[in-house]
Protein backbone atom coordinates (compact mmCIF):
# COMPACT_ATOMS: atom_id res chain seq x y z
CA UNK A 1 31.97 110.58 33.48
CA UNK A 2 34.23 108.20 35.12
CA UNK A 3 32.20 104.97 36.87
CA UNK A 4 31.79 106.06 40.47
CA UNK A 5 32.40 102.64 42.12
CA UNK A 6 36.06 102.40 40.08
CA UNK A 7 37.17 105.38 41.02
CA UNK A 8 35.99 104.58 44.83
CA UNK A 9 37.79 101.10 44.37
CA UNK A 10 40.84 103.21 43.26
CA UNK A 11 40.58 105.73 46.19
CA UNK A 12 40.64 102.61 48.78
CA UNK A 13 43.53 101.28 46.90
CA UNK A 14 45.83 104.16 46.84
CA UNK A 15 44.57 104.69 50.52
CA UNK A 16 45.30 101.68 52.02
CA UNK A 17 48.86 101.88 52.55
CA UNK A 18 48.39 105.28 54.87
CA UNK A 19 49.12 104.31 58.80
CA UNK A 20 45.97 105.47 60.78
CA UNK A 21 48.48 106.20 63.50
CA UNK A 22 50.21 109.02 61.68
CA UNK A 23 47.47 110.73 60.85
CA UNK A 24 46.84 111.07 64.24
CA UNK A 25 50.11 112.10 65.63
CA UNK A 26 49.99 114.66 62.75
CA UNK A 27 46.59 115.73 63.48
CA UNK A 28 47.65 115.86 67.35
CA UNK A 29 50.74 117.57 67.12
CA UNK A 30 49.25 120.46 65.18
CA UNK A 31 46.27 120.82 67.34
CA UNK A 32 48.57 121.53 70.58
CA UNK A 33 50.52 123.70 68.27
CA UNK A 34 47.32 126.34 66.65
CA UNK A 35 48.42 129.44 65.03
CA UNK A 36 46.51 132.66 64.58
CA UNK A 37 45.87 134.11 61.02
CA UNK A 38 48.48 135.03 58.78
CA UNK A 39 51.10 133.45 62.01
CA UNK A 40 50.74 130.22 60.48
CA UNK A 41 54.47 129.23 60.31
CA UNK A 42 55.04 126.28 61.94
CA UNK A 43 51.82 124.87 60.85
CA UNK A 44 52.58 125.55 57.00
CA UNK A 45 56.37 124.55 57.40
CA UNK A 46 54.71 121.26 58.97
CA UNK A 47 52.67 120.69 55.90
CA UNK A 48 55.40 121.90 53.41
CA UNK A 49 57.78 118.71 54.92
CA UNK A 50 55.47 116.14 54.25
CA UNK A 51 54.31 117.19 50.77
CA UNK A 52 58.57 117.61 49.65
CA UNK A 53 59.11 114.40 51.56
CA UNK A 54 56.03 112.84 49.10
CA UNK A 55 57.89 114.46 46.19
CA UNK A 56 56.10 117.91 45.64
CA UNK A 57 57.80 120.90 44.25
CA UNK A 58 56.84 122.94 47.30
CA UNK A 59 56.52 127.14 47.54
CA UNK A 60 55.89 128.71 50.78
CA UNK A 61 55.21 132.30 51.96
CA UNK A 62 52.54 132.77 48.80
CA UNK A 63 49.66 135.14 50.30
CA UNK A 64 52.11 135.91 53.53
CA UNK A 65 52.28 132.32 54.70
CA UNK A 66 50.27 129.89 52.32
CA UNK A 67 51.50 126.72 51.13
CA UNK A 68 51.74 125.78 47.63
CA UNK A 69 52.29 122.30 46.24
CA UNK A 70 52.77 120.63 42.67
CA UNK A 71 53.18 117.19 41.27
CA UNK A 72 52.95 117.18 37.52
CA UNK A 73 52.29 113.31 36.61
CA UNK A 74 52.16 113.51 32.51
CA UNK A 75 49.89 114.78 30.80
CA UNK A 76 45.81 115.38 32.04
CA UNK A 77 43.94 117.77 33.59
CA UNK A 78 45.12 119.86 36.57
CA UNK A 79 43.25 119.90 39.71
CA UNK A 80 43.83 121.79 43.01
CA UNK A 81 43.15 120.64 46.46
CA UNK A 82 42.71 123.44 49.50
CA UNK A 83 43.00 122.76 53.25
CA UNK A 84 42.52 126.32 55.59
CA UNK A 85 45.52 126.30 58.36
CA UNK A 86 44.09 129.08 60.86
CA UNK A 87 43.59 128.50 64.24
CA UNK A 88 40.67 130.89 66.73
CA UNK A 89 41.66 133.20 69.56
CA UNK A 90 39.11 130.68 72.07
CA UNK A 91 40.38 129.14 75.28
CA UNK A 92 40.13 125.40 74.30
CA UNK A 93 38.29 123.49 77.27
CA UNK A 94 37.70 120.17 76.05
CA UNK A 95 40.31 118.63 77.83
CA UNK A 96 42.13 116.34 75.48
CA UNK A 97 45.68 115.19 76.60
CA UNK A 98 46.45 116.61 73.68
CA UNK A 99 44.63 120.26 73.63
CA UNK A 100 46.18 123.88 72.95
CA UNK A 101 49.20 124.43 74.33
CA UNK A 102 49.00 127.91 73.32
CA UNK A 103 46.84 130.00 75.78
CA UNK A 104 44.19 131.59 74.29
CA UNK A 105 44.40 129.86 70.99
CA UNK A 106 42.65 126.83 69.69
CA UNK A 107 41.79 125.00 66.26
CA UNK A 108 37.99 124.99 67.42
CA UNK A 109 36.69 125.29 63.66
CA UNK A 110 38.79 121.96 62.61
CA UNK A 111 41.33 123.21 60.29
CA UNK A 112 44.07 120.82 61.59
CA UNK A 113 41.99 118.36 60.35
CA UNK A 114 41.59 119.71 57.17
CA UNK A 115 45.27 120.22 56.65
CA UNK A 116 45.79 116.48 58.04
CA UNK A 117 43.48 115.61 55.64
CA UNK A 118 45.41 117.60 53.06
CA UNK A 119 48.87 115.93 53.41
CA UNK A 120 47.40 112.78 53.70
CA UNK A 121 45.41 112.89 50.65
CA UNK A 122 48.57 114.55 48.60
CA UNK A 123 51.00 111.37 49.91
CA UNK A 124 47.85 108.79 48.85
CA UNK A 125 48.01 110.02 45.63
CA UNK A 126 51.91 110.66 45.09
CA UNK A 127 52.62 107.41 45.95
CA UNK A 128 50.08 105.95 43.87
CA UNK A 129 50.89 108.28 40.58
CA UNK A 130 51.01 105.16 38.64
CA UNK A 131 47.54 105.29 38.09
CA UNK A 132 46.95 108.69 36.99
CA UNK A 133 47.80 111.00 34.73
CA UNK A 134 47.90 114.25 35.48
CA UNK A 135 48.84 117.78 37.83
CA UNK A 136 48.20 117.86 41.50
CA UNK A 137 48.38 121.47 43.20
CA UNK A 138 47.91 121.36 47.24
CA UNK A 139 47.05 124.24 48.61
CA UNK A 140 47.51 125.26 52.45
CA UNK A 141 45.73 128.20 52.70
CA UNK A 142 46.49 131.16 55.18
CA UNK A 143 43.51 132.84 56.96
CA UNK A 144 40.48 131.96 56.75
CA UNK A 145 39.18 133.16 59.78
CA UNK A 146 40.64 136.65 59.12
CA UNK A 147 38.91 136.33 55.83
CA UNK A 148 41.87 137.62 53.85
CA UNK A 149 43.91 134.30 53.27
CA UNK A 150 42.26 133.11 49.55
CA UNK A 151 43.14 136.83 48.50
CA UNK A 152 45.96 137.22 49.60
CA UNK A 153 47.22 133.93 47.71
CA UNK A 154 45.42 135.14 44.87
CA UNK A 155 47.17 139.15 44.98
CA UNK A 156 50.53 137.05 45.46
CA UNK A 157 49.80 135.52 42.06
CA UNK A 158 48.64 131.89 42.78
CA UNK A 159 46.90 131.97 39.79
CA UNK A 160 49.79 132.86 37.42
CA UNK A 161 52.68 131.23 39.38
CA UNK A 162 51.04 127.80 39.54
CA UNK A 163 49.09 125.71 36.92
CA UNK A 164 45.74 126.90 36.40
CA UNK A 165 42.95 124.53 37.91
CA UNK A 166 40.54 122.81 35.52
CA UNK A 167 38.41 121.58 39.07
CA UNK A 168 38.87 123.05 42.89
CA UNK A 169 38.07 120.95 45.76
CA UNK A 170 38.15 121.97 49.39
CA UNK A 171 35.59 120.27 52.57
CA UNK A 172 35.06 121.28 56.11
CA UNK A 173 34.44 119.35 59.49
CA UNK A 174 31.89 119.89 60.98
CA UNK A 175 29.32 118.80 64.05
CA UNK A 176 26.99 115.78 63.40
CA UNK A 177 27.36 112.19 64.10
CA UNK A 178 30.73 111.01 62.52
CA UNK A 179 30.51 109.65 59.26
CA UNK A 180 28.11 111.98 57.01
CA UNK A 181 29.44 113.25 53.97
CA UNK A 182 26.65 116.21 53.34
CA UNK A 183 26.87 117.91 49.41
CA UNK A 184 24.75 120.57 48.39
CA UNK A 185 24.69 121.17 44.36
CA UNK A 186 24.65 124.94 43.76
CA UNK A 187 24.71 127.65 46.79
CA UNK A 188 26.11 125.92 49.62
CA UNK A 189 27.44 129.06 51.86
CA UNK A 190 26.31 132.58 52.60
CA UNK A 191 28.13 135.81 51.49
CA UNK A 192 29.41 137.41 54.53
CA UNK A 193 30.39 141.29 55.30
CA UNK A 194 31.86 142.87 57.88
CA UNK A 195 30.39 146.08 59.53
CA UNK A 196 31.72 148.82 61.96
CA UNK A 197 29.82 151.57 63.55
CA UNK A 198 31.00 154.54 65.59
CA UNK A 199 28.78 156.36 67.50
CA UNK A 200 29.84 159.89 68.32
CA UNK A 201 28.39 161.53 71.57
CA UNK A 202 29.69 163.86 74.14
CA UNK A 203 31.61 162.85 77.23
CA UNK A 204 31.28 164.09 80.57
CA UNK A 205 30.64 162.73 84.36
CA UNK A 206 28.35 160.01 85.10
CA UNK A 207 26.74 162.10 88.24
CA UNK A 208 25.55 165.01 85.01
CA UNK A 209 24.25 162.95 82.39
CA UNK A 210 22.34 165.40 81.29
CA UNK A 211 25.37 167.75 80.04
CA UNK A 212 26.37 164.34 77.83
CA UNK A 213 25.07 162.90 74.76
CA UNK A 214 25.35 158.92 76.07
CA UNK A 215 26.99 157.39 73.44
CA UNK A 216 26.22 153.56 75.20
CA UNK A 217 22.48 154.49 75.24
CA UNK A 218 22.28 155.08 71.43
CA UNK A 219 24.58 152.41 70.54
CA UNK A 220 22.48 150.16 72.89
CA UNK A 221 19.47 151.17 71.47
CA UNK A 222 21.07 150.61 68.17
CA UNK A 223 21.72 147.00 68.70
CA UNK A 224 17.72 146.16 70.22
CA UNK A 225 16.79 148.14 66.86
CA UNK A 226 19.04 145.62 64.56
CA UNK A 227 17.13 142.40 66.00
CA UNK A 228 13.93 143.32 63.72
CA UNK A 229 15.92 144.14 60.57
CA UNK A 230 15.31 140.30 59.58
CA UNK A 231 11.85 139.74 61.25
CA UNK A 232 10.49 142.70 60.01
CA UNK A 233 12.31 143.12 56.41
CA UNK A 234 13.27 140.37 55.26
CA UNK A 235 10.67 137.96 53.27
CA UNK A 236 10.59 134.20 54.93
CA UNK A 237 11.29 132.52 51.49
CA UNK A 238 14.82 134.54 52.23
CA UNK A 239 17.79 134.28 54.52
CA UNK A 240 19.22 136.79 56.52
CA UNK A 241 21.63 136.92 60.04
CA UNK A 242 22.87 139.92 61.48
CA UNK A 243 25.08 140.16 65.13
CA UNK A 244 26.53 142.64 66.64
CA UNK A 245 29.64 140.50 68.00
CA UNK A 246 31.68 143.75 69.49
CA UNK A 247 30.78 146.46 71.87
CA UNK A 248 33.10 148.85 73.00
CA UNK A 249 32.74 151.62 75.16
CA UNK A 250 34.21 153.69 77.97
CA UNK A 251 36.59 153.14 80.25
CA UNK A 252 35.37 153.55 83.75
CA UNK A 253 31.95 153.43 85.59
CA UNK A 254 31.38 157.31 86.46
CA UNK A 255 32.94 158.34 83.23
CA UNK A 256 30.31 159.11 80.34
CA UNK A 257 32.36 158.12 77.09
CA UNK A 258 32.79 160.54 73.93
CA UNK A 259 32.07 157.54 71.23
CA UNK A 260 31.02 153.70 70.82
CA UNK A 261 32.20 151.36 69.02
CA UNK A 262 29.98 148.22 67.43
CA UNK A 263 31.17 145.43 65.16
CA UNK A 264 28.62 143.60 62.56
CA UNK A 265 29.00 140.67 61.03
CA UNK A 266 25.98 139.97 58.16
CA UNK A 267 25.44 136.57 56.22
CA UNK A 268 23.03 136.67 53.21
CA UNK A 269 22.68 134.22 50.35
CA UNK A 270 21.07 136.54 47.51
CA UNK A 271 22.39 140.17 46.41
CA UNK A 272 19.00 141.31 46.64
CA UNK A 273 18.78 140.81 50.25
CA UNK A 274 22.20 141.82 50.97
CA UNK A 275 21.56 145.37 49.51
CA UNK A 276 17.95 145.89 51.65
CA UNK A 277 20.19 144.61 54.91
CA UNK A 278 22.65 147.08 54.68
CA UNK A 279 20.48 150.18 53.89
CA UNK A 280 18.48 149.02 56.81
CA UNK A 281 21.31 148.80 59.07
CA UNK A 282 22.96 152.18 57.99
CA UNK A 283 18.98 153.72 58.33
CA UNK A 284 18.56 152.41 61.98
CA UNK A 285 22.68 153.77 62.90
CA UNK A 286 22.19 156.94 61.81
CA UNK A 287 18.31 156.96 62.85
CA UNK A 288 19.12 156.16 65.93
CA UNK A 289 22.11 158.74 66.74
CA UNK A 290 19.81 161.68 64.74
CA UNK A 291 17.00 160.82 67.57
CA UNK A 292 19.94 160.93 70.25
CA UNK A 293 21.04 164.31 69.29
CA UNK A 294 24.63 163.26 68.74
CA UNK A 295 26.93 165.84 67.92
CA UNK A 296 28.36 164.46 64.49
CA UNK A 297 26.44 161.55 62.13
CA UNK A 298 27.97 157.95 62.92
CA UNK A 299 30.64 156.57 61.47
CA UNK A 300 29.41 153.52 59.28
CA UNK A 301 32.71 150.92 57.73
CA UNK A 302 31.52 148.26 55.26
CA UNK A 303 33.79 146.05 54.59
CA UNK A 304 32.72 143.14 52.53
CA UNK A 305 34.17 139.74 53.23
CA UNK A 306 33.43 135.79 51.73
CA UNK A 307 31.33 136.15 48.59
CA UNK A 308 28.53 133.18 48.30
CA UNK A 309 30.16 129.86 47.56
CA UNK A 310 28.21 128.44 45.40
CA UNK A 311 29.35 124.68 43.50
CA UNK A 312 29.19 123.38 39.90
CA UNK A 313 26.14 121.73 40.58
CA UNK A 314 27.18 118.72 37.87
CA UNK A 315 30.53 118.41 39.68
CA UNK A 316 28.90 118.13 42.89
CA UNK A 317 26.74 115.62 41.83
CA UNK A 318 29.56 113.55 40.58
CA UNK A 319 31.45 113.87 43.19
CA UNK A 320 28.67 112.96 45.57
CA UNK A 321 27.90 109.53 43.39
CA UNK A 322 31.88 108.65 44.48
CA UNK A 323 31.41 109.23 47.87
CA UNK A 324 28.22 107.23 48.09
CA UNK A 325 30.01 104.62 46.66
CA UNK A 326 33.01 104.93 49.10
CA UNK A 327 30.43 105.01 51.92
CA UNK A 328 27.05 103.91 51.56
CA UNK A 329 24.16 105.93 49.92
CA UNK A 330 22.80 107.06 53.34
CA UNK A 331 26.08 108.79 54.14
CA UNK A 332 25.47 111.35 51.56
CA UNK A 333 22.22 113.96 51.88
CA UNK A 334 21.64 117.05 50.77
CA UNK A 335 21.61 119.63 54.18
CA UNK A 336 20.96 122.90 52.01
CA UNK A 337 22.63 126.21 52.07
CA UNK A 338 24.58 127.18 55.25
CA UNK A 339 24.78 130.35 56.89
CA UNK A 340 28.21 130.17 57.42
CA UNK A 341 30.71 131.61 55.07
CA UNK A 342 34.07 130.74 53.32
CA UNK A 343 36.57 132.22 51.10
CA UNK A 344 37.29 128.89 49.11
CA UNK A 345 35.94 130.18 46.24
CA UNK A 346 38.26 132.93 45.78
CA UNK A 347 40.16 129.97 44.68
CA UNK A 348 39.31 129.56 42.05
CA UNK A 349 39.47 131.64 38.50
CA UNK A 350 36.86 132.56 36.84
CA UNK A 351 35.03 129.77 35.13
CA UNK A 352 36.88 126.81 36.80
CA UNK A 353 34.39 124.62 38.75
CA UNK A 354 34.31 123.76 42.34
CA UNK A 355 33.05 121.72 44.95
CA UNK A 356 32.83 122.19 48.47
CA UNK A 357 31.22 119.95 51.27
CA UNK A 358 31.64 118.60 54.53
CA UNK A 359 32.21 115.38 56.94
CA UNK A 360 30.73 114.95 60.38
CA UNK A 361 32.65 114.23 63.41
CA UNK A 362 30.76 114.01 66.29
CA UNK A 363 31.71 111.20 68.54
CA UNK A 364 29.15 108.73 68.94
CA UNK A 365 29.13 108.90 72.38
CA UNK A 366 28.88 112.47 72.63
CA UNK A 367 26.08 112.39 69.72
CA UNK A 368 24.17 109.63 71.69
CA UNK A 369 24.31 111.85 75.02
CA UNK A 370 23.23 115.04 73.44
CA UNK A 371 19.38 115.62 74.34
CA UNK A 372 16.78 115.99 71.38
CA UNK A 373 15.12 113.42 68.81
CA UNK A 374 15.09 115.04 65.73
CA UNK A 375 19.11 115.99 63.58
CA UNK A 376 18.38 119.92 64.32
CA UNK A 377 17.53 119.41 68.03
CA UNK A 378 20.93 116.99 68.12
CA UNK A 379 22.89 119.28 66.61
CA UNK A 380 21.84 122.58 68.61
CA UNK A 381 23.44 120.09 71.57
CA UNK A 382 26.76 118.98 70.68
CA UNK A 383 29.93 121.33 70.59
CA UNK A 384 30.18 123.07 67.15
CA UNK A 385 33.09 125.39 65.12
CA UNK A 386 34.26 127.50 67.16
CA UNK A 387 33.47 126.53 70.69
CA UNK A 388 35.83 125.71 73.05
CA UNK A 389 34.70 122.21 73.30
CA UNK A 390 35.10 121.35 69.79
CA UNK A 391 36.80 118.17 69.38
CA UNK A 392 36.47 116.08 66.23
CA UNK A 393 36.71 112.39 66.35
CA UNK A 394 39.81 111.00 65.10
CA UNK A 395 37.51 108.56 63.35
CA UNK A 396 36.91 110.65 60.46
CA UNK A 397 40.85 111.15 59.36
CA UNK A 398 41.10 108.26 56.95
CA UNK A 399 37.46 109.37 55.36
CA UNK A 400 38.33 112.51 55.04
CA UNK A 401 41.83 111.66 52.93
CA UNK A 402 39.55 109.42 50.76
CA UNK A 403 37.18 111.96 49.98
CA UNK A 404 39.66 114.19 48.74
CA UNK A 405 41.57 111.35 46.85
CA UNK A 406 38.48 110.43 45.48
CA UNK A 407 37.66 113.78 44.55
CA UNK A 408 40.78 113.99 42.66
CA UNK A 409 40.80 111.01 40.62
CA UNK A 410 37.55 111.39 39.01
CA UNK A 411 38.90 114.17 37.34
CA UNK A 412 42.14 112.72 36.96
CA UNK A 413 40.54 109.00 35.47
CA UNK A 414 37.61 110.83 33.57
């Protein structure tokens, strides 16, 4: 293994020529400009100019509108860097003079700072190739949010069109006082699936309910009876979330509708778990339209989504020694496995490690104000991905290009 504080020393060096001011106009610019999934054009043509300008060989358009870029510098190993582009159909209402010009559409999960982080670690580290030896692969991914982007990259051939990785590296933004690089070895993120339910009734007018089957009731009933899947099935050494985030139904007030429509989302970190969820969920749909009397048995759509993400625990642990050393040892904790989800992992071929973790970027200010004494009281309190008042300090630009240039050259000097 390569010494931790050189390759920090090295990270500061090829980092100290980026201007701090064009980061942020970068960062700015793309955060009044947010596109949805998969309508990431001007966002990935944005990124694509700055890594040709650095002296990338650049592809666009892989997986629909991902962004692929290489610098081969001699002979060593290869290693891939991924920022996610997507934006989130939210109304943004922080009210930054720069915020979403686009109405309805904002980057409240961060990923214009991951893709400013992105180009600014690739230009860092073309313009410093003089000190390493070898491949660099930048990856602007499409869709995250959708949860199709990775694979679509990967169905478009990212794997055989561009050198294979020996080491993946990706990180997220997220809420907590600014300036807290958090890496957890091993199973960092939750698998995630999608769920849809239809519940068949019979229609009719809201004065004669009792010529309908109420489709609303059951589905109603349906999502009370969901809330003690976990509680009441799940063990408490496990982990387990499941929302209903859609309800649709009907289409005026005196009009009984013939169906219902839910949408599930489920996180789980162990297969086990996963399996006992979703028989419990397809047990209390169908239970609950049986007991209803509904005409026809529901209509139950899995379809499964991020797989676990789970990190080469010895990579992480290197990787974590660098930024400790770019940083300060407090800067760096272990915050355990999240129950949020990712498709980074899709990333990368079987076999090939990765690492995956995160820097806080909560203002100060805002931290400070937010009540509670203890971290999880603090953080229930300040604006997290995907609200509308999710707005990253610009503090953490320059840390975040170092921890991916950092993350790169200990590979590249090991």
């Amino acid at each position: 293994m390569t010494d931790p504080a050189a390759v920090a020393r090295l990270a500061e060096d090829l980092t100290s020529g980026l201007k701090t001011g064009d980061l942020e106009d970068f960062y700015r610019d793309l955060h009044r400009h947010p596109e949805l999934a998969f309508q990431e054009h001007r966002t990935a043509a944005r990124l694509a100019a700055r890594l040709r300008a650095a002296g990338f060989e650049v592809a666009e358009g892989v997986g629909r509108t991902g962004v692929v870029g290489v610098l081969a510098n001699g002979d060593g190993p290869v290693v891939w860097l991924r920022g996610d582009m997507d934006a989130l159909p939210v109304q943004e209402a922080t009210g930054l003079p720069y915020a979403s010009t686009v109405d309805g559409v904002m980057h409240a999960c961060g990923h214009d700072v991951h893709v400013t982080w992105l180009a600014g670690a690739a230009e860092a580290l073309a313009a410093g190739r003089a000190v390493w030896s070898g491949t660099l692969v930048v990856v602007g991914q499409p869709a995250e949010e959708a949860g199709g982007g990775a694979g679509a990259m990967v169905a478009d051939g990212v794997h055989e069109r561009f050198p294979r990785p020996d080491a993946l590296f990706g990180q997220h933004v997220a809420p907590g006082l600014a300036g807290f690089f958090p890496h957890t070895p091993g199973l960092t993120m939750s698998a995630s699936d999608d769920i849809e339910v239809v519940v068949h009734g019979v229609g009719g007018h809201g004065s004669r309910p009792e010529s309908t089957v109420d489709p609303v009731v059951t589905a109603a009933y349906i999502v009370t009876r969901l809330q003690s899947v976990v509680s009441r099935e799940v063990a408490a050494k496990d982990s387990a979330v499941v929302t209903v985030g859609q309800f649709h139904a009907g289409t005026k007030s005196n009009v009984i509708p013939a169906e219902a429509r839910l949408s599930l989302n489920l996180r789980t970190q162990e297969p086990h778990v996963r399996e006992r969820v979703l028989a419990a969920i397809r047990r209390v749909v169908e239970g609950e339209c049986l007991a209803a009397g509904c005409p026809v048995p529901p209509e139950v759509l899995l379809t499964p989504g991020y797989p676990n993400t789970v990190n080469d625990a010895a990579l992480d642990e290197e990787i974590a020694a660098v930024h400790r050393q770019l940083f300060g040892d407090f800067t760096v904790f272990d915050f355990g496995p999240a129950m949020g989800s990712e498709d980074f992992s899709l990333l990368a071929p079987e076999g090939v490690p990765y690492d995956y973790w995160y820097v806080t970027s909560t203002p100060a200010a805002v931290w400070d104000a937010a009540p509670g004494e203890e971290l999880a009281e603090k953080l229930a309190n300040v604006p997290g991905n995907h609200s509308a008042l999710f707005a990253p300090d610009l503090s953490v630009l320059l840390p975040g290009v170092r921890t991916l240039v950092s993350a790169a050259l200990s590979r590249f000097t090991a």
